[in-house]
Each structure stands twice: as structure tokens, then as C-alpha cells.
C-alpha atoms as a PDB file:
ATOM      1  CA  UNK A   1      61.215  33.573  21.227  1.00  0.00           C
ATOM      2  CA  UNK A   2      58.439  32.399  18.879  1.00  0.00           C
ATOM      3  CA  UNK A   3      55.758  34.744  17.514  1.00  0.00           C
ATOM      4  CA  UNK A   4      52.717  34.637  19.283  1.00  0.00           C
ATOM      5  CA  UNK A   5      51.073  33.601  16.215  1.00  0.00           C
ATOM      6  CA  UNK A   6      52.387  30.625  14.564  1.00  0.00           C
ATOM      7  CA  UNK A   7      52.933  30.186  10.745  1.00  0.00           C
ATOM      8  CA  UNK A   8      50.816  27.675   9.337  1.00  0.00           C
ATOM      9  CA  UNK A   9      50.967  26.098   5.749  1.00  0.00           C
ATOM     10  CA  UNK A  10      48.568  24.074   4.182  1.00  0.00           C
ATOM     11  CA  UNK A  11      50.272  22.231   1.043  1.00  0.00           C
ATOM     12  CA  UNK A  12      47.790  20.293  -1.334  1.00  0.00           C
ATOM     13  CA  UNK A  13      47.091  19.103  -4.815  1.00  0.00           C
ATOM     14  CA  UNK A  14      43.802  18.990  -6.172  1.00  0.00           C
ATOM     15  CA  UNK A  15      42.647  17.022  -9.175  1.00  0.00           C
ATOM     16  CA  UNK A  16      38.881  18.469  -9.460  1.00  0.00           C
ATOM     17  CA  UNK A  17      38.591  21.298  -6.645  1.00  0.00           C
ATOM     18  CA  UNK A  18      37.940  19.111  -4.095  1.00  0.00           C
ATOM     19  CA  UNK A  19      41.069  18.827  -1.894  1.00  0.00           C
ATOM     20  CA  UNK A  20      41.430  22.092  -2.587  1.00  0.00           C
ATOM     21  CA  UNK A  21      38.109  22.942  -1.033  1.00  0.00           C
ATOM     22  CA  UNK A  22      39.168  21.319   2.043  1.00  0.00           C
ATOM     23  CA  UNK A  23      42.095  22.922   2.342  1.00  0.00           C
ATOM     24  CA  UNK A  24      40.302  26.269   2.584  1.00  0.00           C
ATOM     25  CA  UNK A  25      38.254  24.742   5.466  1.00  0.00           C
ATOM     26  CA  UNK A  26      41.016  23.719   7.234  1.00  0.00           C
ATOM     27  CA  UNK A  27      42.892  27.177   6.475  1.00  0.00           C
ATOM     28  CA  UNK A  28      39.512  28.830   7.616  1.00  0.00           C
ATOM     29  CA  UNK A  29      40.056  27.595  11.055  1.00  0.00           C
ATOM     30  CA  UNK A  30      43.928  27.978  11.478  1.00  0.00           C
ATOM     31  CA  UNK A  31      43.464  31.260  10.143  1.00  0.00           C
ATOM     32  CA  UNK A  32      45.687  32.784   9.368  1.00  0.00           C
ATOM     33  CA  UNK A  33      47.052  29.847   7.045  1.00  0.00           C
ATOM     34  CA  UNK A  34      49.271  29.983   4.013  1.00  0.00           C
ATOM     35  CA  UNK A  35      47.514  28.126   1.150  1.00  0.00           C
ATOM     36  CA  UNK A  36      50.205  26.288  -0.881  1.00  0.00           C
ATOM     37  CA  UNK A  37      49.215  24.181  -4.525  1.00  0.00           C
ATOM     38  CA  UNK A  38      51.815  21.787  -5.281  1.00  0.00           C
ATOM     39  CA  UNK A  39      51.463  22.615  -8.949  1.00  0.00           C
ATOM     40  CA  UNK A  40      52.550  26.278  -8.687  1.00  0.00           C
ATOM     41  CA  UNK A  41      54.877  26.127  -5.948  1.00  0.00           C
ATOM     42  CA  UNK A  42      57.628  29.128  -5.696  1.00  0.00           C
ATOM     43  CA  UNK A  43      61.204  29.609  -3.971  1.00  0.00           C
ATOM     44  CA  UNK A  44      59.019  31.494  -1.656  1.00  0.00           C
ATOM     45  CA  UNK A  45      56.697  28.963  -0.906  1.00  0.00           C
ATOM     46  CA  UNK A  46      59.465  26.392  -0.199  1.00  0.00           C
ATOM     47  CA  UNK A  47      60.855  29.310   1.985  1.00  0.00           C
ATOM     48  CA  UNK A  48      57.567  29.261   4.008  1.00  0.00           C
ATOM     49  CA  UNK A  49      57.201  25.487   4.415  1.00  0.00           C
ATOM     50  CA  UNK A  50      60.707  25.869   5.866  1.00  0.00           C
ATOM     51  CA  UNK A  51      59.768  28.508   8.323  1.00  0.00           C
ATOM     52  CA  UNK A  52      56.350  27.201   9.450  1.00  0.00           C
ATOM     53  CA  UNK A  53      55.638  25.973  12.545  1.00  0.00           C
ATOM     54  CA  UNK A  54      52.996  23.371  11.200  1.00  0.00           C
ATOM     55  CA  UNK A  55      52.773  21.813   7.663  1.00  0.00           C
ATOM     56  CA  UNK A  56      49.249  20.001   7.057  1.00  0.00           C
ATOM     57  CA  UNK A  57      49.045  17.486   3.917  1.00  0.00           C
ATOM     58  CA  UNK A  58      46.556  17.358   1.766  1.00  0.00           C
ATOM     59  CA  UNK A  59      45.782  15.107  -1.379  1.00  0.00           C
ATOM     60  CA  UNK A  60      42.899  13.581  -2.927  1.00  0.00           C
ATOM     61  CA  UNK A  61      43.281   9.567  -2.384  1.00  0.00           C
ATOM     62  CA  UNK A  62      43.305   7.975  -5.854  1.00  0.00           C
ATOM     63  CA  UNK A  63      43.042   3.756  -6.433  1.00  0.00           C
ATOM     64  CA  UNK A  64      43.882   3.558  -2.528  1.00  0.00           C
ATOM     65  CA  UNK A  65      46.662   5.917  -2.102  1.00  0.00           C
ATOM     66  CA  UNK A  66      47.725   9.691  -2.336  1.00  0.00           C
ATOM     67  CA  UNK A  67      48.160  11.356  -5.928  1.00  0.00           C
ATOM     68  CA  UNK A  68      50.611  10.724  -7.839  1.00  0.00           C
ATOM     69  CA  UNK A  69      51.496  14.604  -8.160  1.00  0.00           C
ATOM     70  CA  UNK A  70      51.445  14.950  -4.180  1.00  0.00           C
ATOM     71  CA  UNK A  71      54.010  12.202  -4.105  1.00  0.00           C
ATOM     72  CA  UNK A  72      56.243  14.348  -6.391  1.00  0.00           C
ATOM     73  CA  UNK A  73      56.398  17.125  -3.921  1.00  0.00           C
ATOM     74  CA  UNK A  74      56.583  14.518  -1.233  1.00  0.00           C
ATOM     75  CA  UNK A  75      59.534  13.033  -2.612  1.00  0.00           C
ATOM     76  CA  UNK A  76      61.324  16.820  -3.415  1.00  0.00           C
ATOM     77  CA  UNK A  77      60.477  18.182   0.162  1.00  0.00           C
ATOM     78  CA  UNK A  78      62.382  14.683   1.612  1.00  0.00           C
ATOM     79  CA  UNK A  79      65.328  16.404   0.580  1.00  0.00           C
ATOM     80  CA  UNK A  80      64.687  18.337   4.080  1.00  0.00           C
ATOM     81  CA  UNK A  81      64.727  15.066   5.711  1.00  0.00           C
ATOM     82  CA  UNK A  82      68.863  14.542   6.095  1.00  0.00           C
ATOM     83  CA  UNK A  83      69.253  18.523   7.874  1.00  0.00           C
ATOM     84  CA  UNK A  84      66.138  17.456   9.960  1.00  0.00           C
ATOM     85  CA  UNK A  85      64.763  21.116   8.777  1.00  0.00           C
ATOM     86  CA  UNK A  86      61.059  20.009   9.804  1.00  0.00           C
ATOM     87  CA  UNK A  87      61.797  18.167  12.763  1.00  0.00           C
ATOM     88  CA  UNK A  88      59.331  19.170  15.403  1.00  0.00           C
ATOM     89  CA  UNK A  89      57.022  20.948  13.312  1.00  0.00           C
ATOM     90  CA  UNK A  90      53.386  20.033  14.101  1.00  0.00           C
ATOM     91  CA  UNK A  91      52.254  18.264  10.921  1.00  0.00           C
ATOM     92  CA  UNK A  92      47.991  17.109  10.247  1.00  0.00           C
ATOM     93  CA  UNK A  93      46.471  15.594   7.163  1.00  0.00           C
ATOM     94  CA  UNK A  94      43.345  15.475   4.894  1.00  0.00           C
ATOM     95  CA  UNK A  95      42.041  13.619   2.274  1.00  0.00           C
ATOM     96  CA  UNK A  96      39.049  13.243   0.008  1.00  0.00           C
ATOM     97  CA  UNK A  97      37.637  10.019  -1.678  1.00  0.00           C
ATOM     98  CA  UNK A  98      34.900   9.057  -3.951  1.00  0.00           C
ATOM     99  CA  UNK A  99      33.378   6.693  -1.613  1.00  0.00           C
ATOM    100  CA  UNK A 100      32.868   6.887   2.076  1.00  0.00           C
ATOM    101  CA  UNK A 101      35.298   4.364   2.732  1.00  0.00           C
ATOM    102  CA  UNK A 102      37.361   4.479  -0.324  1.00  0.00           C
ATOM    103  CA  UNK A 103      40.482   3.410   1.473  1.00  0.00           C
ATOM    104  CA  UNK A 104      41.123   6.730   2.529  1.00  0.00           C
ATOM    105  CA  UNK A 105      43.227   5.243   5.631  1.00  0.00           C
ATOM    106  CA  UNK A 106      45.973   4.239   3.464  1.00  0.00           C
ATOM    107  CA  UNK A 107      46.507   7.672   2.383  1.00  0.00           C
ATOM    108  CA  UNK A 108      46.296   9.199   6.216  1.00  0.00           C
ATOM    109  CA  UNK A 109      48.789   6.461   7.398  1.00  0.00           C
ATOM    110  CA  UNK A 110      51.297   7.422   4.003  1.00  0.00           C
ATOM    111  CA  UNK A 111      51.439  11.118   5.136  1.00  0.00           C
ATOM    112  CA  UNK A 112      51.569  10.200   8.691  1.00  0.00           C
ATOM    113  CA  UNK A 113      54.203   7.886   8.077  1.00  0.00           C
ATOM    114  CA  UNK A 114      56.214  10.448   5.930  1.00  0.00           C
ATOM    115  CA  UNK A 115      55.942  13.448   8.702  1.00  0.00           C
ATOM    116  CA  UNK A 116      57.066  10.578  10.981  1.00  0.00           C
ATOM    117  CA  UNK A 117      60.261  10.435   9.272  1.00  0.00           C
ATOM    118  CA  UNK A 118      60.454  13.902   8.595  1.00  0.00           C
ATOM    119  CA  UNK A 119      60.693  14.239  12.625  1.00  0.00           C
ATOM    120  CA  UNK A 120      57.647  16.010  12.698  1.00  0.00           C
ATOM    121  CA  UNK A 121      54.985  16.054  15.077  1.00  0.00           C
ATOM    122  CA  UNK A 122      51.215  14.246  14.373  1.00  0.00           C
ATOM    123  CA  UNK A 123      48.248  15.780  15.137  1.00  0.00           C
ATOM    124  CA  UNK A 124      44.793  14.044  14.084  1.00  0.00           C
ATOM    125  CA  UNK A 125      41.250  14.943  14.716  1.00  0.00           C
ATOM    126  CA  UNK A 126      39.186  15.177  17.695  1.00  0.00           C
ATOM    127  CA  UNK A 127      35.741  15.725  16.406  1.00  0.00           C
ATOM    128  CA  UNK A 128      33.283  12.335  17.588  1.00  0.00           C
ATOM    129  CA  UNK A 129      29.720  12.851  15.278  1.00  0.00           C
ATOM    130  CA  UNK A 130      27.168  10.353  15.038  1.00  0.00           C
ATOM    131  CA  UNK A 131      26.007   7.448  16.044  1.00  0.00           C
ATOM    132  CA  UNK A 132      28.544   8.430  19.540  1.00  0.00           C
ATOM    133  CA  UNK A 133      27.665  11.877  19.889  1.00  0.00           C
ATOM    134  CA  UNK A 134      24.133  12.791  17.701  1.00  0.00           C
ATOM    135  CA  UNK A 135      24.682  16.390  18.998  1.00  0.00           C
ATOM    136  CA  UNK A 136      27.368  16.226  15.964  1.00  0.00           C
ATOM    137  CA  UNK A 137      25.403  15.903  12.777  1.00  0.00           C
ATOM    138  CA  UNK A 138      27.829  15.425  10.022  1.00  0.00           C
ATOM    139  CA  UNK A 139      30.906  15.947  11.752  1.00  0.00           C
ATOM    140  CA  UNK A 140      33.681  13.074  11.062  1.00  0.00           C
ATOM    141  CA  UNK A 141      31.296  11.099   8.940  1.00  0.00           C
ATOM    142  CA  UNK A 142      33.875   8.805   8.432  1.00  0.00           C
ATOM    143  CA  UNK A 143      35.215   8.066  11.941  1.00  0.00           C
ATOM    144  CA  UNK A 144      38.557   9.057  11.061  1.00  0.00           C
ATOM    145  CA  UNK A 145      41.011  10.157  14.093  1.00  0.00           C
ATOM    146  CA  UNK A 146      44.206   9.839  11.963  1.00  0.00           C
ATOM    147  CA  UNK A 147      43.355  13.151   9.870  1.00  0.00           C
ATOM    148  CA  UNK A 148      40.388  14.356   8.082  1.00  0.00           C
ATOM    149  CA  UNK A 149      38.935  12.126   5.191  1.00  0.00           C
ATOM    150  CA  UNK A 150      35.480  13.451   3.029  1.00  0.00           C
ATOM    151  CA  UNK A 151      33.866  11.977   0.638  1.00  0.00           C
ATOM    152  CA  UNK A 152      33.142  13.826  -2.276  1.00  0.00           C
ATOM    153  CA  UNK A 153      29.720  15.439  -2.862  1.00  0.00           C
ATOM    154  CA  UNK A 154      27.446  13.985  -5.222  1.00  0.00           C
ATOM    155  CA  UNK A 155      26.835  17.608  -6.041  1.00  0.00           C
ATOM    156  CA  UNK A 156      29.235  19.149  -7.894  1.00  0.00           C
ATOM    157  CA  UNK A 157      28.434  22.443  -7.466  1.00  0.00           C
ATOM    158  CA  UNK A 158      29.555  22.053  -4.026  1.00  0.00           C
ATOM    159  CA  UNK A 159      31.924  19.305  -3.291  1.00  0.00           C
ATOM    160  CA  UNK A 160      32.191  18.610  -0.249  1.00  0.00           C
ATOM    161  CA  UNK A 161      29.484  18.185   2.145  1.00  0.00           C
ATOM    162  CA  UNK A 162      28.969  20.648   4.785  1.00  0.00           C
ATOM    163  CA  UNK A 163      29.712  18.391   7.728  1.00  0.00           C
ATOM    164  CA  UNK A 164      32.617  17.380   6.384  1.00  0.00           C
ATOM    165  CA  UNK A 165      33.646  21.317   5.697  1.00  0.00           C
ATOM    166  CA  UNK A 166      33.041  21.911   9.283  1.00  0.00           C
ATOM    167  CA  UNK A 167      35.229  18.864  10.491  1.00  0.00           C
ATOM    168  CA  UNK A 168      37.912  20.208   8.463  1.00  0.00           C
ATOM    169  CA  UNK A 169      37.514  23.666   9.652  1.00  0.00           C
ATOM    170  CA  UNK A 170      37.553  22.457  13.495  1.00  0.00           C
ATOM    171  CA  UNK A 171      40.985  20.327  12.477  1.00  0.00           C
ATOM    172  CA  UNK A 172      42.100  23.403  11.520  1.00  0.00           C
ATOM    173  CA  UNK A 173      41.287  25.193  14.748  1.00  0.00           C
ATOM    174  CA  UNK A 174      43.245  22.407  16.850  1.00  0.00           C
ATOM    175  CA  UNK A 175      46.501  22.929  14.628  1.00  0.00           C
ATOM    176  CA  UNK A 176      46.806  25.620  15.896  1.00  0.00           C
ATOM    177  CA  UNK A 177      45.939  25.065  19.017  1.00  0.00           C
ATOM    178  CA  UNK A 178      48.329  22.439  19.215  1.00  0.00           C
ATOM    179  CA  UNK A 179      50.922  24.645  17.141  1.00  0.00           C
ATOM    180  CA  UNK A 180      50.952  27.397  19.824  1.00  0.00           C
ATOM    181  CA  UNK A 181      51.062  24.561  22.686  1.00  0.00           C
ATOM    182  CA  UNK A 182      54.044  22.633  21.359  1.00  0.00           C
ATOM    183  CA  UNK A 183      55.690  26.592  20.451  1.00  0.00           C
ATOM    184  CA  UNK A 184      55.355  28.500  23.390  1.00  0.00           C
END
């Protein structure tokens, strides 16, 4: 029988803090989360993206697609693909882009695509801000239901905006929520 608290990982490259910054949102509300940088990955870190019950993507979205580097660790972690050893885990994704739109889409549909043939299991976004809901300031800015895109603050001090933050953390909550649906 499954724990009663699923294992979550959150695997993501930054380039400038941002991503990264996001993925502490989103670990924030799927605490607890296991933070994982693709740059200083370990045999244990593999171990736990093996063993989790959900894996959410993140990477920044550079010239219309995701980072070079996150492709690297893409391409290593497809050697999973063949044993099926992530088949059925939940799987989300973020990104962050300098502009609101900023083809941020193409990156969502790569990672999609890739948990897709990884056998895993999608899980996008529910939050609905303005101009639907104005009880929602700042959530979703973007619109995005595939996963969670921001846009990268003008203020570098902080880097992502608060409502975007927020989104993230709430996409967090419903991982696991969904992880401890699709577990039980």
C-alpha cells in the first residue's frame, strides 16, 4: 500500500533564478516536495525521481522552446522510457518567459508531450483569473491550462510576480491532490 503522503519531485534548471523561484512556489504548495536542479543532480536524486509518485518539469522557455540544459536531462531520464519506470506517475509543468506570451506553449506542449511518452500522467492548472473571474487578481495571467507559464518580473529583485507565485503555489497544491487521488 502507498504512503499516505506521496513523494513529490520538482526537477528544474534555472538560467537567472527565475525557474528556480517557481519551483519553490510550486514545492510550497505540494509540500512536502523534493527540489531537484538539473545541474547538480546525484545517484540519489535519480533514485528519488524513480520512486516519486509525481515528477513536475520545470525550465525557463528560451527562443520558443525549453533550455537547452533541461533537454539534456530530458534526454538522460528517457533512458527510463523502455522499463516504463515512470509510467503512471502524475507528471505537471512550469515555465517562465520574458514576455507574456513569449511562446511559452511550445515549451508546455514539449514536456507534456515527453511525460506522454514516458506513460505518465498530465495534470495542468485549474486556476481562471481575470477578465473570467476578477475575484482572481493575478492568478494565471497568462491563461495557461496546460501548466504554469510567468513572465518574468521587470524587477529583478523579485522575479516573478506575485500572482504568478501564487498560481504556481495553487498548481502545486492540486499535484498533490491529484497525486494522492490517482495513489490511493
Amino acid at each position: 500500500m502507498k504512503s499516505p503522503d506521496p513523494a513529490i519531485a520538482i526537477v528544474y534548471f534555472t538560467g537567472h533564478g527565475h525557474t528556480r523561484r517557481l519551483a519553490e512556489a510550486v514545492a510550497e504548495g505540494a509540500a512536502p516536495a523534493r527540489m531537484i536542479d538539473v545541474e547538480s543532480m546525484s545517484d540519489a536524486d535519480w533514485a528519488a525521481l524513480d520512486a516519486a509518485d509525481a515528477v513536475v518539469f520545470g525550465t525557463p522557455t528560451y527562443m520558443g522552446s525549453s533550455a537547452a540544459v533541461f533537454d539534456g536531462f530530458l534526454e538522460e531520464a528517457a533512458s527510463r522510457w523502455e522499463d516504463q519506470l515512470w509510467a503512471d506517475k502524475i507528471a505537471g509543468g512550469f515555465t517562465v518567459g520574458t514576455y507574456p506570451a513569449g511562446d511559452k506553449l511550445s515549451t508546455l506542449i514539449r514536456l507534456a508531450v515527453y511525460a506522454a511518452q514516458m506513460g505518465m500522467i498530465w495534470v495542468g492548472p485549474t486556476e481562471i483569473g481575470p477578465p473570467v473571474n476578477p475575484d482572481n487578481p493575478g492568478l494565471n495571467g497568462d491563461g495557461s491550462n496546460l501548466g504554469v507559464t510567468a513572465t518574468s518580473s521587470r524587477d529583478k529583485d523579485q522575479l516573478i510576480d506575485a500572482g504568478d507565485l501564487e498560481t504556481a503555489r495553487r498548481f502545486g497544491v492540486r499535484i498533490r491532490a491529484a497525486c494522492k487521488r490517482w495513489t490511493r
